[in-house]
C-alpha atoms as a PDB file:
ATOM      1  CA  UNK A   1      -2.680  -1.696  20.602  1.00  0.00           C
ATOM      2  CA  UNK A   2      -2.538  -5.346  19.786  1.00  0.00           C
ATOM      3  CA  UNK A   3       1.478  -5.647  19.176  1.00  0.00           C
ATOM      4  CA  UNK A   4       3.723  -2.618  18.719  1.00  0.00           C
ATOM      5  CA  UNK A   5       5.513  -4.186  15.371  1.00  0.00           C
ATOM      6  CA  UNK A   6       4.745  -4.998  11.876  1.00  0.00           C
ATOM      7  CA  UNK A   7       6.150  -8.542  11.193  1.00  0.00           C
ATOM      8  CA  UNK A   8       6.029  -8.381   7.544  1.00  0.00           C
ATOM      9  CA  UNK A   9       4.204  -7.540   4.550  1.00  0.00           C
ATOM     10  CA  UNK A  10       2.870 -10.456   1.829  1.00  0.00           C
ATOM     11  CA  UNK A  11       3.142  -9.768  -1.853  1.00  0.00           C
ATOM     12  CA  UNK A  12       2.133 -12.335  -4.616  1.00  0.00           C
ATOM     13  CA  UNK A  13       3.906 -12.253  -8.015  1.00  0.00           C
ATOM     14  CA  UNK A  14       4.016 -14.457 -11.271  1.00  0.00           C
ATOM     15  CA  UNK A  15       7.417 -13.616 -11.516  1.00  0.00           C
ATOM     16  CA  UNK A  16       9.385 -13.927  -8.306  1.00  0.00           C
ATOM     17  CA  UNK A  17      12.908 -14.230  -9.753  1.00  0.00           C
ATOM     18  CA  UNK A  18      11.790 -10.870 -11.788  1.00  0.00           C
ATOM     19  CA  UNK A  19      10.552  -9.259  -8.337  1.00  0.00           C
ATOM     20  CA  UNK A  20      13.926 -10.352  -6.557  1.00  0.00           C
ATOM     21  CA  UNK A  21      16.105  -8.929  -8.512  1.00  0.00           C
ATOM     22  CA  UNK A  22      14.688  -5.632  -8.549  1.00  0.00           C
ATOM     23  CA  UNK A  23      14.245  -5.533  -4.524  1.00  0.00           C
ATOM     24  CA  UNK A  24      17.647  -6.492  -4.618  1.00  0.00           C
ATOM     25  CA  UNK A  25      19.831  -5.168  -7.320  1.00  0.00           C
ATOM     26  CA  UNK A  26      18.015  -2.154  -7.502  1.00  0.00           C
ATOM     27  CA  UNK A  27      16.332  -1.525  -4.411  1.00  0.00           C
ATOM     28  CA  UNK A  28      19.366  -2.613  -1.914  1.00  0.00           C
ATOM     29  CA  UNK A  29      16.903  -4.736   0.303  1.00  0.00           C
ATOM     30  CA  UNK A  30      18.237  -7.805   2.094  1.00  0.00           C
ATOM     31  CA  UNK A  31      17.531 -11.318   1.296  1.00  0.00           C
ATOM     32  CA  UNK A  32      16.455 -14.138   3.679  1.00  0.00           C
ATOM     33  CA  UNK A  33      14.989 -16.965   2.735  1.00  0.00           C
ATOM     34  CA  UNK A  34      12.431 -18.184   5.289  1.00  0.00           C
ATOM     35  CA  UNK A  35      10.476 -21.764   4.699  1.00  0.00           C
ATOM     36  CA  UNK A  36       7.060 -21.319   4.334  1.00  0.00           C
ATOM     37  CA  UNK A  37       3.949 -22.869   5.264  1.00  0.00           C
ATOM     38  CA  UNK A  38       4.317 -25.754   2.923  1.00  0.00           C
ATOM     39  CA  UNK A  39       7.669 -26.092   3.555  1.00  0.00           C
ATOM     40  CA  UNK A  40       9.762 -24.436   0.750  1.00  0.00           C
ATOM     41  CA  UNK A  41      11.879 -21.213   0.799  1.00  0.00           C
ATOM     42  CA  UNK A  42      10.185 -17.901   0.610  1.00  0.00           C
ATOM     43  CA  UNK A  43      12.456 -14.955  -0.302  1.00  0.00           C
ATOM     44  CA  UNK A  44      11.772 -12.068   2.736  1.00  0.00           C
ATOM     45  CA  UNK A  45      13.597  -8.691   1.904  1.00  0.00           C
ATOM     46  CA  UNK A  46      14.347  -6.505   4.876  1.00  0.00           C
ATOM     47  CA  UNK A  47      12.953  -2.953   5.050  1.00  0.00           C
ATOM     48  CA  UNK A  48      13.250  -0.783   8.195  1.00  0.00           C
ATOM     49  CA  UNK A  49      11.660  -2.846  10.994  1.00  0.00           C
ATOM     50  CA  UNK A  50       9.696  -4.655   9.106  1.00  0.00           C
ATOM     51  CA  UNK A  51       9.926  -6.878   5.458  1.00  0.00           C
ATOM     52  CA  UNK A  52       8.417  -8.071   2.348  1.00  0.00           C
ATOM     53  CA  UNK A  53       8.055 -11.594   1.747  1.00  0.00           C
ATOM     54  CA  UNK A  54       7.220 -13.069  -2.015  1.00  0.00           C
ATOM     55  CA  UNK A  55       4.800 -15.925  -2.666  1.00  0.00           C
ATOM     56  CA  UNK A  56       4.197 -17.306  -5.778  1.00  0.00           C
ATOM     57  CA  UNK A  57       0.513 -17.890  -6.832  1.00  0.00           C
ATOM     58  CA  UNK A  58      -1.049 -20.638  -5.462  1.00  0.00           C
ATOM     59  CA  UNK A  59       1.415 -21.075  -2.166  1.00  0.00           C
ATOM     60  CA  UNK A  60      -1.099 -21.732   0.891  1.00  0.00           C
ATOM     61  CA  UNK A  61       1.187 -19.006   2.624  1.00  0.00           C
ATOM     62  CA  UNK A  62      -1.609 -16.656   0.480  1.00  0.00           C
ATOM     63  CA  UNK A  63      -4.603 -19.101   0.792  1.00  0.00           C
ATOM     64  CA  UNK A  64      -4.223 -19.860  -2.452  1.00  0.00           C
ATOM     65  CA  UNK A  65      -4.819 -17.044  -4.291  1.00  0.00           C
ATOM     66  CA  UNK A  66      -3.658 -16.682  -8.198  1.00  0.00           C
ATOM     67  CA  UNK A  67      -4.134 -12.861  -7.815  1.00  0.00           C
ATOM     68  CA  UNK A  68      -1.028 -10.886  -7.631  1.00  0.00           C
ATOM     69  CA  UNK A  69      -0.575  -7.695  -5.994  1.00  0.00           C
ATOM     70  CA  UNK A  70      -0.212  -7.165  -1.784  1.00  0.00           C
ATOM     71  CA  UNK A  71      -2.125  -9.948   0.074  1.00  0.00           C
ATOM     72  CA  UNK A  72      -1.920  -9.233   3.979  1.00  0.00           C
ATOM     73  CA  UNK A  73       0.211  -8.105   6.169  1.00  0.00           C
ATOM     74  CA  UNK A  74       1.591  -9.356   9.495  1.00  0.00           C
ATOM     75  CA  UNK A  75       2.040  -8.462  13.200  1.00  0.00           C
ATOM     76  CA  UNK A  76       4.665  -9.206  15.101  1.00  0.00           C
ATOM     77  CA  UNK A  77       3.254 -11.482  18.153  1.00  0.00           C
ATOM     78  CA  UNK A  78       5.781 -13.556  20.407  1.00  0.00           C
ATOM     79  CA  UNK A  79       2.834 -15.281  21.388  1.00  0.00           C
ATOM     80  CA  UNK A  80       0.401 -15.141  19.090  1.00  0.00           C
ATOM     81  CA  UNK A  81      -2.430 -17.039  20.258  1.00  0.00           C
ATOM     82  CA  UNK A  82      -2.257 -14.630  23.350  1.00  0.00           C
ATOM     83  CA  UNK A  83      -2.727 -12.021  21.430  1.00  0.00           C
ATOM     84  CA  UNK A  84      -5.198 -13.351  19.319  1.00  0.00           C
ATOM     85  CA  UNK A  85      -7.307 -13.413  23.047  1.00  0.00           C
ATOM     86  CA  UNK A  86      -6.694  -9.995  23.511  1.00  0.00           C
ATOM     87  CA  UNK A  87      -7.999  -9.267  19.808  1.00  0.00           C
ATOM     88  CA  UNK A  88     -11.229 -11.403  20.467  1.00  0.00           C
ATOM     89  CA  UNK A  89     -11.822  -9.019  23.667  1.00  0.00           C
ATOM     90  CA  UNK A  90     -11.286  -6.050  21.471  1.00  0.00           C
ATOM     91  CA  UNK A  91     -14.167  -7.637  19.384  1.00  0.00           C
ATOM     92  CA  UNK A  92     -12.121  -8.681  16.270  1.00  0.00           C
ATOM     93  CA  UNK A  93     -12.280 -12.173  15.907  1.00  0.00           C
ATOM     94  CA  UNK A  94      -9.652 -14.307  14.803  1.00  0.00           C
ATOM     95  CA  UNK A  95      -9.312 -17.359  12.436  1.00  0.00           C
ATOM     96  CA  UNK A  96      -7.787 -21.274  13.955  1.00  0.00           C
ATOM     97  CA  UNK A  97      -4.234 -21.524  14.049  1.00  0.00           C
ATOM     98  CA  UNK A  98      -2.245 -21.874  10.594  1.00  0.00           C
ATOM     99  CA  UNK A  99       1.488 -22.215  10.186  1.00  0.00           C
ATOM    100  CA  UNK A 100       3.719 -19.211  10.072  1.00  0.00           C
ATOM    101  CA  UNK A 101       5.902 -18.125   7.995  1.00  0.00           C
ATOM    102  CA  UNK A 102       9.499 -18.612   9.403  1.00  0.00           C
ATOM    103  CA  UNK A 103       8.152 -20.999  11.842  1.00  0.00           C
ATOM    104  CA  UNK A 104       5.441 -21.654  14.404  1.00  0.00           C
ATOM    105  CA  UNK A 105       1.545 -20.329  14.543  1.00  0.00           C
ATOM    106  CA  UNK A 106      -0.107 -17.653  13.325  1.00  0.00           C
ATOM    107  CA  UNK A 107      -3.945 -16.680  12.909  1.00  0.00           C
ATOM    108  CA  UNK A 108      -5.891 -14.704  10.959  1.00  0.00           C
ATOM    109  CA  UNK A 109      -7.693 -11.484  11.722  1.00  0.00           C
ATOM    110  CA  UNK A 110     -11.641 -11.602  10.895  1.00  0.00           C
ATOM    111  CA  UNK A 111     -11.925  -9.989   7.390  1.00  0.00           C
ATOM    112  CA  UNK A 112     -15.773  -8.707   8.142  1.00  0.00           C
ATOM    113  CA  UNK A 113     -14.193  -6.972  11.225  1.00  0.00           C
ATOM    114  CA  UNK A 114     -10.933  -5.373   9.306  1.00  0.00           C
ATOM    115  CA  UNK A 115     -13.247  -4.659   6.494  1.00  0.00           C
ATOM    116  CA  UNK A 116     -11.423  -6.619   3.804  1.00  0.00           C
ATOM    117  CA  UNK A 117      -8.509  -5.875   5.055  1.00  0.00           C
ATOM    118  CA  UNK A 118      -6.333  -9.338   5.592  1.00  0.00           C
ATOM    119  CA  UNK A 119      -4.277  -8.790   8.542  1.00  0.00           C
ATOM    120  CA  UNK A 120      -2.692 -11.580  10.535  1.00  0.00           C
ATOM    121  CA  UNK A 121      -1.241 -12.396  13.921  1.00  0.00           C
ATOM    122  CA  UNK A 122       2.704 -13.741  13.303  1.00  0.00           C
ATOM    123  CA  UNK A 123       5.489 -14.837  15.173  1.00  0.00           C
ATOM    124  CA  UNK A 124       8.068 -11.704  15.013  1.00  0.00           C
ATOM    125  CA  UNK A 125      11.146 -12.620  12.117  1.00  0.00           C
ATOM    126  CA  UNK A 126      14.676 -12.949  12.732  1.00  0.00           C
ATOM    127  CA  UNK A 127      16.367 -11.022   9.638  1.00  0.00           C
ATOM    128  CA  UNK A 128      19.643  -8.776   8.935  1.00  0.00           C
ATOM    129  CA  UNK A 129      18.771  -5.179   9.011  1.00  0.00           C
ATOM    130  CA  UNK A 130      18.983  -3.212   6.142  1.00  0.00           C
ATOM    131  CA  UNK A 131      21.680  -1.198   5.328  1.00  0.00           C
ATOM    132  CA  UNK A 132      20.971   0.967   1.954  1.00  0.00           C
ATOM    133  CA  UNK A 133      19.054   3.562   0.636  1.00  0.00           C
ATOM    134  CA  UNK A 134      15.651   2.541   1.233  1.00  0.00           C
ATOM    135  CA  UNK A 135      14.730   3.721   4.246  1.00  0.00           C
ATOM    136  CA  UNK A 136      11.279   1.693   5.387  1.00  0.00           C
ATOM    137  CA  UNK A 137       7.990   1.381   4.265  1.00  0.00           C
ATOM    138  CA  UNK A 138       6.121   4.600   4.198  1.00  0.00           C
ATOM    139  CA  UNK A 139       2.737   3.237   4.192  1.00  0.00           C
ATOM    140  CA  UNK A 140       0.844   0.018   2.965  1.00  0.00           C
ATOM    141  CA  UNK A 141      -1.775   1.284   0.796  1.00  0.00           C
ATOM    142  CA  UNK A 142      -5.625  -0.128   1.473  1.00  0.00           C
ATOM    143  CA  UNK A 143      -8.637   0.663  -0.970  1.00  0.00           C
ATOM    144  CA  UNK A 144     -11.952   0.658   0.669  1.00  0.00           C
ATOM    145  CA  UNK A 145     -15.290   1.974   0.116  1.00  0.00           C
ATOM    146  CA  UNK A 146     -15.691   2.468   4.317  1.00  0.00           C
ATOM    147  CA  UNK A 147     -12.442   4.697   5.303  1.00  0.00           C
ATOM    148  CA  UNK A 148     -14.322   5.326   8.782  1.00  0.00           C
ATOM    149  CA  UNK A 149     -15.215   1.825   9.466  1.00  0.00           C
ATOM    150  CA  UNK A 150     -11.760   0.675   8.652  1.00  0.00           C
ATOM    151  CA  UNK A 151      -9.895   3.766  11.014  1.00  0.00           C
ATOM    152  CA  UNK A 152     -12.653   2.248  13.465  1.00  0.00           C
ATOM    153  CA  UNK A 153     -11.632  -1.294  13.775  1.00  0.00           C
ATOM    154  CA  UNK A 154      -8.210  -0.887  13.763  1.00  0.00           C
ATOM    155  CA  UNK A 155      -7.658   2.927  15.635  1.00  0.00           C
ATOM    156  CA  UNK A 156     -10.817   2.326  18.122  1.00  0.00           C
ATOM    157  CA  UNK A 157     -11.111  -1.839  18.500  1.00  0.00           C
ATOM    158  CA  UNK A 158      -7.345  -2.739  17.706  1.00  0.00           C
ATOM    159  CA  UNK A 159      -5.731   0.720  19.724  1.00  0.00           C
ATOM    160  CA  UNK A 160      -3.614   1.631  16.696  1.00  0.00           C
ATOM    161  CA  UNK A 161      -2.735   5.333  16.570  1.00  0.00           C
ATOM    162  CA  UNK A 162      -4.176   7.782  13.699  1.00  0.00           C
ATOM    163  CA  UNK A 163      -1.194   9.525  12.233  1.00  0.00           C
ATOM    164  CA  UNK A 164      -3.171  11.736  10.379  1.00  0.00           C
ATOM    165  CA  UNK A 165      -6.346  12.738   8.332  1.00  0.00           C
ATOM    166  CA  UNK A 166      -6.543  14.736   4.684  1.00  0.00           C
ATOM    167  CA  UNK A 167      -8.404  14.829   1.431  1.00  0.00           C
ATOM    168  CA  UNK A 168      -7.164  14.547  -1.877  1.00  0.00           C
ATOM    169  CA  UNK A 169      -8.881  16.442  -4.657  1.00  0.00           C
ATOM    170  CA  UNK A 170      -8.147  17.529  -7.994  1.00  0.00           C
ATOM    171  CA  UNK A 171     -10.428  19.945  -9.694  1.00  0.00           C
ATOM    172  CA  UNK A 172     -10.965  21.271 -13.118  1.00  0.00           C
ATOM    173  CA  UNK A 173     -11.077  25.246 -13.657  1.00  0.00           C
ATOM    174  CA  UNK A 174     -12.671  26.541 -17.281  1.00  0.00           C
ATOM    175  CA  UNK A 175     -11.981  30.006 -17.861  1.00  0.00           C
ATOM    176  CA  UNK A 176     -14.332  31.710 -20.570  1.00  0.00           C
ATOM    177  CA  UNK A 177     -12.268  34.585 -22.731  1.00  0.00           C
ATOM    178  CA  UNK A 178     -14.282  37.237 -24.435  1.00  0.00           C
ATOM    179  CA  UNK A 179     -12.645  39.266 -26.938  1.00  0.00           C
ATOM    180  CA  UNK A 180     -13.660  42.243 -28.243  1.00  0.00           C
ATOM    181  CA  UNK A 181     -12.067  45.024 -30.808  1.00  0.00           C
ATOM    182  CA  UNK A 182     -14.127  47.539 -28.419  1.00  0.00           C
ATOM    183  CA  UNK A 183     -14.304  46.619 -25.126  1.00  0.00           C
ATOM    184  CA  UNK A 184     -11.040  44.482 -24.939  1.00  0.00           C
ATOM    185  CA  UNK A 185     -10.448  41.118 -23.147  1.00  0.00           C
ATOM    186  CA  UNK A 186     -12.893  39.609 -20.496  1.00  0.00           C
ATOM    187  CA  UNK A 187     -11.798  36.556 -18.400  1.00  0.00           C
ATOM    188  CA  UNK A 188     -14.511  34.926 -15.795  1.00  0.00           C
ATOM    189  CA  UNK A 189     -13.514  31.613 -14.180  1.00  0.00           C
ATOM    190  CA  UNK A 190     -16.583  29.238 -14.020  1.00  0.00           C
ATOM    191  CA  UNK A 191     -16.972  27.555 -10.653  1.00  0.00           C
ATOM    192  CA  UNK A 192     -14.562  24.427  -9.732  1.00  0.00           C
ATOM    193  CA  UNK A 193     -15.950  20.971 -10.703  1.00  0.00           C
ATOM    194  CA  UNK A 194     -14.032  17.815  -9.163  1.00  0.00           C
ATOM    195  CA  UNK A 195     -12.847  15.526 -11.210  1.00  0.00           C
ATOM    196  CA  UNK A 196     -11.551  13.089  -8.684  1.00  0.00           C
ATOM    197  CA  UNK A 197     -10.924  12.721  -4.949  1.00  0.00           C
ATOM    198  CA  UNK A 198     -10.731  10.493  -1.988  1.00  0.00           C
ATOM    199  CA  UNK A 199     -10.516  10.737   1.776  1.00  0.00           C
ATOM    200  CA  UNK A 200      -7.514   9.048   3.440  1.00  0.00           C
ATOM    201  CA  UNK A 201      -6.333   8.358   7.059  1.00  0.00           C
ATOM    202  CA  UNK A 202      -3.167   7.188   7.970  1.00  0.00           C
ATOM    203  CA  UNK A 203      -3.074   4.430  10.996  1.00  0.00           C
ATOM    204  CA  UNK A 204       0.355   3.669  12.262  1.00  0.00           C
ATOM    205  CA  UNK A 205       1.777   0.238  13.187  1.00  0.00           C
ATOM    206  CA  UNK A 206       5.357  -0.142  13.850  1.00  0.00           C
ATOM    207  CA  UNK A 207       7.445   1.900  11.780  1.00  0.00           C
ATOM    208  CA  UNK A 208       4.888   2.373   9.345  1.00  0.00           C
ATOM    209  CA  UNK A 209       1.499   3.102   8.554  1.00  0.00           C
ATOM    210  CA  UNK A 210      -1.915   1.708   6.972  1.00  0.00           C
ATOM    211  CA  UNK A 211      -2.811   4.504   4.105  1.00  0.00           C
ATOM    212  CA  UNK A 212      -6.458   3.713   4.201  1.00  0.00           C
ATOM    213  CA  UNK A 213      -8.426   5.602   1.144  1.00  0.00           C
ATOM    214  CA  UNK A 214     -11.792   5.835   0.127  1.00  0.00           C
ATOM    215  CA  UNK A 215     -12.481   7.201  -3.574  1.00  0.00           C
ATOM    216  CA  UNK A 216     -15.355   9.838  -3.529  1.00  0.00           C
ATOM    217  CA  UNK A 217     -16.948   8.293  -6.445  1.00  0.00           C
ATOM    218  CA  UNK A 218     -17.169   4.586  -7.742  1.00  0.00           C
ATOM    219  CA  UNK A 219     -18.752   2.642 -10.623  1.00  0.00           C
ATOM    220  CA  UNK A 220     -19.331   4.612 -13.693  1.00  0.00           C
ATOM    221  CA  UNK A 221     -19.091   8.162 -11.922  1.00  0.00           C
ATOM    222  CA  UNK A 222     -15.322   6.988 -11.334  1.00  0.00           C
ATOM    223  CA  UNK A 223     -12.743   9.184 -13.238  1.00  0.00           C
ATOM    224  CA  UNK A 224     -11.296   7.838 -16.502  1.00  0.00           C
ATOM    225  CA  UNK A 225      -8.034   6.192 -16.156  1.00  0.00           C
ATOM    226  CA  UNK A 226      -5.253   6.704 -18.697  1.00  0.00           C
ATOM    227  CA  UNK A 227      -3.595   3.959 -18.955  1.00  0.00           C
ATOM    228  CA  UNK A 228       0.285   4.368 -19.667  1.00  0.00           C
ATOM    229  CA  UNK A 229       0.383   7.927 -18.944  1.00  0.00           C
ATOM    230  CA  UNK A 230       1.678   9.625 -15.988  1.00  0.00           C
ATOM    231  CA  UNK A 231      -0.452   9.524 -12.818  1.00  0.00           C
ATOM    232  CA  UNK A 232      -2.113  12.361 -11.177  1.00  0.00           C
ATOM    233  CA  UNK A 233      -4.960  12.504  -8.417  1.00  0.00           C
ATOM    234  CA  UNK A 234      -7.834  11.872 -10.802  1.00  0.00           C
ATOM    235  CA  UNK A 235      -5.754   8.971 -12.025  1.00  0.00           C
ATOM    236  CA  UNK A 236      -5.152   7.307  -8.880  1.00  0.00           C
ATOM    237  CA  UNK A 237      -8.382   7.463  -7.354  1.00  0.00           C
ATOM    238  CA  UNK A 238     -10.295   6.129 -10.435  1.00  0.00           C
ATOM    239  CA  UNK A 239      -7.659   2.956 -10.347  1.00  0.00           C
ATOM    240  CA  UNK A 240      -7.907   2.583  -6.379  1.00  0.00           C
ATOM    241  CA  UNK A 241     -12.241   2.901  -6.970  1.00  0.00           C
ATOM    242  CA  UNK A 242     -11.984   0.519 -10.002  1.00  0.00           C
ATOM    243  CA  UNK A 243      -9.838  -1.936  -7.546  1.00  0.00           C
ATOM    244  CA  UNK A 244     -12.525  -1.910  -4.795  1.00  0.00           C
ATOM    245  CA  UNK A 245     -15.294  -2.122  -7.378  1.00  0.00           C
ATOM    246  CA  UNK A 246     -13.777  -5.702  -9.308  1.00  0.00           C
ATOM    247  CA  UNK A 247     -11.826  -6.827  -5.779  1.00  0.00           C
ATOM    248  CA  UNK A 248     -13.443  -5.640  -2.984  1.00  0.00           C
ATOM    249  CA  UNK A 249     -11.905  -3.381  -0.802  1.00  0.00           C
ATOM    250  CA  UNK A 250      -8.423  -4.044   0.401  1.00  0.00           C
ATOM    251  CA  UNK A 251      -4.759  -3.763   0.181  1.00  0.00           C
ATOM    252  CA  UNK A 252      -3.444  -2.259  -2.959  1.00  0.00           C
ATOM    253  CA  UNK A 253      -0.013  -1.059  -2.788  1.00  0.00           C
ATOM    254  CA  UNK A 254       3.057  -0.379  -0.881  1.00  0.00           C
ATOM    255  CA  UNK A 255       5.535   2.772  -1.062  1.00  0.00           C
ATOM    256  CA  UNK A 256       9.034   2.833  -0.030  1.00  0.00           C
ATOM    257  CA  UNK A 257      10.225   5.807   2.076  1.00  0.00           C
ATOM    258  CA  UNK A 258      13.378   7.253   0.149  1.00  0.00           C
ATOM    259  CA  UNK A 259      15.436  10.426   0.432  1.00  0.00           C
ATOM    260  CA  UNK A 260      14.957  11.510  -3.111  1.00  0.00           C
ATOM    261  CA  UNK A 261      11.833  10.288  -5.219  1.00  0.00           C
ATOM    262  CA  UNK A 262      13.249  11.608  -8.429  1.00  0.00           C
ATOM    263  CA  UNK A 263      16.357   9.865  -7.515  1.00  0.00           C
ATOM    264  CA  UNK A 264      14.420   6.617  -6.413  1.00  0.00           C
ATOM    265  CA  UNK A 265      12.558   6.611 -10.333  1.00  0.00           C
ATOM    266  CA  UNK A 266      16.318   7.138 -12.051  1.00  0.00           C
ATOM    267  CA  UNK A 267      17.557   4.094 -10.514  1.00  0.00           C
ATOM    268  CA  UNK A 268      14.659   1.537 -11.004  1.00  0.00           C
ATOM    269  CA  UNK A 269      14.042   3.798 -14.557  1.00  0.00           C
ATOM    270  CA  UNK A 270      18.594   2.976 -15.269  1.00  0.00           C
ATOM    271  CA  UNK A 271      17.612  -0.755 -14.525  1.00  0.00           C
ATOM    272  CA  UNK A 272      15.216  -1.273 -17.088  1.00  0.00           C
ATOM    273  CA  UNK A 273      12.501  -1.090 -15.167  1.00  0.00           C
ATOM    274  CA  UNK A 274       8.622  -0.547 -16.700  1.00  0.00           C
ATOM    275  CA  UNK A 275       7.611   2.884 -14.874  1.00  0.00           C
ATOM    276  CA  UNK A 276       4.443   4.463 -14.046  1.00  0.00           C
ATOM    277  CA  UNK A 277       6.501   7.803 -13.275  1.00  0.00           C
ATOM    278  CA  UNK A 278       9.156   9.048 -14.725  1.00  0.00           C
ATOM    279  CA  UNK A 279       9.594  11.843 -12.380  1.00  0.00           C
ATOM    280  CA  UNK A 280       8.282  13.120  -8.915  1.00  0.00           C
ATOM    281  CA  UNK A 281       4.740  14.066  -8.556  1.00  0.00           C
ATOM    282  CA  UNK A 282       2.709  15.738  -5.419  1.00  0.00           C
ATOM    283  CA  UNK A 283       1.218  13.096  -2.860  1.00  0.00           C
ATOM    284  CA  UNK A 284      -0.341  12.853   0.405  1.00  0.00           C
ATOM    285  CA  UNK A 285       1.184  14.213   3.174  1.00  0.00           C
ATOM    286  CA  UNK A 286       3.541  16.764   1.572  1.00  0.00           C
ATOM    287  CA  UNK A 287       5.558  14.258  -0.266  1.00  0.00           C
ATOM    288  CA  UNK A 288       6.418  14.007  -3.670  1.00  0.00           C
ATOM    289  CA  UNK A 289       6.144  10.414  -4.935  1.00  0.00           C
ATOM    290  CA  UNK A 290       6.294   7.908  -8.182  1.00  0.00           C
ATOM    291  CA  UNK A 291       5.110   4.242  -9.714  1.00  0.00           C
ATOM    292  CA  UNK A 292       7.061   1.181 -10.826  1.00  0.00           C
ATOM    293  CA  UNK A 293       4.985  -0.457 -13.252  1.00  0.00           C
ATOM    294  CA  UNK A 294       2.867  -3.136 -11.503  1.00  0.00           C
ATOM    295  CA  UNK A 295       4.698  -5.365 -14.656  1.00  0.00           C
ATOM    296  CA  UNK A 296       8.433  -4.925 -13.600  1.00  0.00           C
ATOM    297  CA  UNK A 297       7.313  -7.032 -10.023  1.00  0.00           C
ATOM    298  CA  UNK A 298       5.107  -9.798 -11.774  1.00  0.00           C
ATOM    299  CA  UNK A 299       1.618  -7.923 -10.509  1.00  0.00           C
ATOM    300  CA  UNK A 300       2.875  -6.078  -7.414  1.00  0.00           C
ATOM    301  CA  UNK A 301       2.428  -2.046  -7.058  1.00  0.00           C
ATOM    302  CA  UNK A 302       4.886   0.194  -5.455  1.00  0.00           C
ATOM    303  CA  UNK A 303       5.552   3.482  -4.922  1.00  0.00           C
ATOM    304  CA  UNK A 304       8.663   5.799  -3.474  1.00  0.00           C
ATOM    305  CA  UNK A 305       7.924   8.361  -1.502  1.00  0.00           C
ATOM    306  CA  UNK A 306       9.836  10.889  -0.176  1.00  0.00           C
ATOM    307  CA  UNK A 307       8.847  13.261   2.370  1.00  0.00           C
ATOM    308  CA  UNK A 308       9.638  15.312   5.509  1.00  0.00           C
ATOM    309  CA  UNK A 309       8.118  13.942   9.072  1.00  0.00           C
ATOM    310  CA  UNK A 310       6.810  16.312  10.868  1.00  0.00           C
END
């Protein structure tokens, strides 16, 4: 593997005083503020090993971009033009050197070669470590329409390890009834029929992993999503297709390993927070999990998830 560590995760928001207070107040996440690439003060929360750092739109610490929502993610690399070498020999290419957040250089992962994915090389950051109920990051979620070429750059070029692999389907059962005053009740169940699905793998970096998903169908054979009710399978892959379809493929989301999702949904729910959820649902890998509104963090997604480790 490249570097053993995740630095930090990126996250762009229109509303960054909005964002802080919520990763603060509510989530229990220490603050740091860092300078950034153009100099001023970017607000990094600590989470687990790893962080989250906020950029407004436009700050050239996220090329630019006016789009909210999770922009790259960072590993940790005392030295990361060495490491940017050792990524070349791999055969991922690397961008020129760019100023790092906290300090020093960093460089950028190809995007052809991480298939969308923007990943950079950064100099590891010196933060408190946290202390509440937020564990770490579960996973950083990535929506792509090539799940095995992105598990192949970064499990077979970069050397990351693959956690895990699973499916996620939800199907639709009709059951005919046939009632009769003679010959009673008749029930026959007609065949499943999908109604939406995706294949994931889970790549681990640090003390975390990439949740890299690939919806079964896109463009107009993509499920229906209902906006402002509660999620479900078909829900979530028809968003994470529709995101790939209008974006590109990418990263889309981060959850936040807790003891208690239910729990987790109460407090941001007590706070006056906009939820997705209301209440645990069933997610990958055995773990029940729930939405913040993308609103309540000025654009960015997250999920809690809470889980055993096996």
């Amino acid at each position: 593997m490249l570097t053993s560590e995740l630095a930090y995760v990126a996250a762009v928001t229109r509303d960054i005083d909005a964002a802080a207070a919520v990763f603060t107040n509510v989530l229990d996440l220490p603050r740091t503020d860092l300078p950034g690439p153009d100099g001023q003060d970017v607000p990094v929360f600590s989470v687990g090993r790893s962080a989250l750092a906020l950029f407004e739109p436009g700050d050239p610490g996220v090329d630019g971009t006016d789009r909210t929502g999770i922009h790259h993610f960072a590993l940790a690399a005392s030295d990361p033009a060495a490491v940017r070498d050792a990524a070349a020999a791999a055969g991922v290419g690397a961008g020129a050197s760019r100023a790092a957040l906290g300090g020093g250089e960093a460089f950028d992962l190809d995007p052809a070669e991480t298939r969308g994915v923007l990943a950079r090389l950064s100099p590891p950051l010196d933060l408190p470590p946290p202390s509440g109920w937020v564990e770490r990051f579960d996973h950083i979620g990535i929506s792509t329409n090539d799940c095995a070429g992105t598990e192949a750059c970064f499990a077979g070029k970069l050397g990351y390890e693959v956690e895990s692999r699973q499916s996620d389907v939800e199907v639709s059962i009709a059951v005919e009834s046939f009632t009769s005053d003679k010959y009673g009740i008749v029930y026959h169940n007609r065949p499943p029929r999908r109604v939406g699905g995706g294949r994931v793998v889970f790549i681990t970096i640090g003390d975390t992993e990439l949740e890299v998903i690939e919806p079964l169908e896109f463009g107009p054979d993509a499920p229906d999503v209902q906006h402002g009710e509660r999620g479900d399978t078909r829900q979530d892959m028809g968003t994470l297709a529709r995101y790939v379809d209008r974006r590109g493929p990418g990263l889309h989301h981060v959850a936040f390993k807790v003891p208690d999702a239910d729990d987790a949904l109460r407090r941001a729910r007590e706070a006056g927070c906009r939820m997705i959820d209301d209440r645990g649902r069933p997610g990958s890998r055995r773990a029940m999990i729930g939405f913040i509104h993308p609103a309540a963090l000025g654009g960015i997604l997250v999920h809690f998830d809470a889980r055993e480790e096996i």
